[in-house]
Protein backbone atom coordinates (compact mmCIF):
# COMPACT_ATOMS: atom_id res chain seq x y z
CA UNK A 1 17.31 -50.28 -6.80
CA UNK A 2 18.04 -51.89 -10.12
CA UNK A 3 21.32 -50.62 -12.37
CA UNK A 4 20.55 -48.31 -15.17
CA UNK A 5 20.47 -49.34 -18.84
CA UNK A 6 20.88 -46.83 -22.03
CA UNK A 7 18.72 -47.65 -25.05
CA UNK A 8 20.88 -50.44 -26.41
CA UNK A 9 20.81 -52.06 -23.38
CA UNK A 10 24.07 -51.38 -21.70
CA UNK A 11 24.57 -50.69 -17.98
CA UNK A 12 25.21 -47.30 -16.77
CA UNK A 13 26.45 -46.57 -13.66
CA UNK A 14 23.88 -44.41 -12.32
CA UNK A 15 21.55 -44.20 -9.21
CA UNK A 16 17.75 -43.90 -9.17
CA UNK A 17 15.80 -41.12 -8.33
CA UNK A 18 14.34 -41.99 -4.14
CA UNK A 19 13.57 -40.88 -1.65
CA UNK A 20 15.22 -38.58 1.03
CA UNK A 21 15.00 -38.13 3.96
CA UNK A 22 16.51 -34.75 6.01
CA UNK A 23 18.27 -35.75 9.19
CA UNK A 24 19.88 -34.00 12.30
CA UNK A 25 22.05 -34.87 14.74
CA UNK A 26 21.04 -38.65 15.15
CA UNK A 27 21.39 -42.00 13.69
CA UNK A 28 20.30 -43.46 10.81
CA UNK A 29 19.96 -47.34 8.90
CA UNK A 30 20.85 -47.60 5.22
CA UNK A 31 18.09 -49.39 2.90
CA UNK A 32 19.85 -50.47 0.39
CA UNK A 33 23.68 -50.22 -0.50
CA UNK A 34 23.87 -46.81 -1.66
CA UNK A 35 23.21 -43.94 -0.02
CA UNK A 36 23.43 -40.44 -1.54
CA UNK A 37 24.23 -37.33 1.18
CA UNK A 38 23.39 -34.16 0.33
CA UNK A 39 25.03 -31.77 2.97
CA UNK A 40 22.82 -29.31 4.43
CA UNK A 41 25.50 -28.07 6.93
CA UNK A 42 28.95 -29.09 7.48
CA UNK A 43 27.97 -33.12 8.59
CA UNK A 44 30.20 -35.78 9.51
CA UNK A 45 29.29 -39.43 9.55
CA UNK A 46 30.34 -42.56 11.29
CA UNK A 47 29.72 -46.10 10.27
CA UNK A 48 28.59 -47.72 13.73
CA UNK A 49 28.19 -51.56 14.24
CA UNK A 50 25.34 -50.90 16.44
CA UNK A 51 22.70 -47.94 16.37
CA UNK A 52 24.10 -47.80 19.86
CA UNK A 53 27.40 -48.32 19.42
CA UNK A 54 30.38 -45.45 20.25
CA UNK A 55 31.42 -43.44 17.10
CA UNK A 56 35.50 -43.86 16.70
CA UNK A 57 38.13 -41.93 15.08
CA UNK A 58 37.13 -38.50 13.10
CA UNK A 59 34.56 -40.20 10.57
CA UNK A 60 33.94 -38.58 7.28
CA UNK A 61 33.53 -34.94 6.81
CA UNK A 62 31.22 -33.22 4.37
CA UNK A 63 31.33 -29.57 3.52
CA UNK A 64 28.03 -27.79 3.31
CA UNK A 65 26.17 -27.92 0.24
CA UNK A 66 28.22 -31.06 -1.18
CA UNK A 67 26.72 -34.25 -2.61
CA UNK A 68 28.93 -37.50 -1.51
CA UNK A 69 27.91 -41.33 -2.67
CA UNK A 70 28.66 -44.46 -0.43
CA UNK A 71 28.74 -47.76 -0.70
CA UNK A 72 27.62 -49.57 2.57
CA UNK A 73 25.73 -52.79 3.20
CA UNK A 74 21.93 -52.58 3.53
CA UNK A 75 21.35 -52.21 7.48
CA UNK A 76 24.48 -50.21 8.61
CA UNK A 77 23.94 -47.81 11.23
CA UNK A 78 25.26 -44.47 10.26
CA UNK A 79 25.65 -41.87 12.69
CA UNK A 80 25.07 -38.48 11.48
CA UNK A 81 26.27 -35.23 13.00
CA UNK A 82 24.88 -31.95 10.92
CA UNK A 83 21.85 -31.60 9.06
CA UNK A 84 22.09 -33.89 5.79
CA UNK A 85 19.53 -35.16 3.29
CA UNK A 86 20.23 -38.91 3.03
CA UNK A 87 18.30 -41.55 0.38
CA UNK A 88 17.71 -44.78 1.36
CA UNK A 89 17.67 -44.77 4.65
CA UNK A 90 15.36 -44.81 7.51
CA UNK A 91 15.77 -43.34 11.39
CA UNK A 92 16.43 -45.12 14.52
């Protein structure tokens, strides 16, 4: 994912169109370093060390039908609990 420029060449922040991928109830690996959630159903995530690892304290909530953006380093395990529609990501 490269950083978008306007016509006189200035960088935007901005995020390009990718794929997405609809998830349920499992866990997930980030792609690149940013992920856009769409919220399907009321989701909360977790940022795991391991795709195995134990998912501490409450995590991040998501209302239904909200769109969130997060930073995370490419190859974080992401736990997902809901329905969301995640980019850049792939299952585990």
């Amino acid at each position: 994912m490269g950083a978008g420029v306007d016509n006189r060449g200035r960088i935007m922040q901005c995020m390009s169109i990718d794929v997405a991928n609809s998830v349920s109830d499992s866990v997930v690996q980030t792609t690149d370093s940013i992920v856009r959630v769409y919220a399907e159903t009321d989701v909360r995530l977790w940022s795991l060390e391991e795709s195995d690892s134990e998912a501490m304290g409450a995590g991040v909530a998501i209302p239904a039908g909200m769109v969130e953006y997060f930073g995370a380093f490419q190859g974080t395990f992401i736990k997902v609990e809901g329905t969301a529609e995640i980019t850049n990501i792939r299952t585990v």
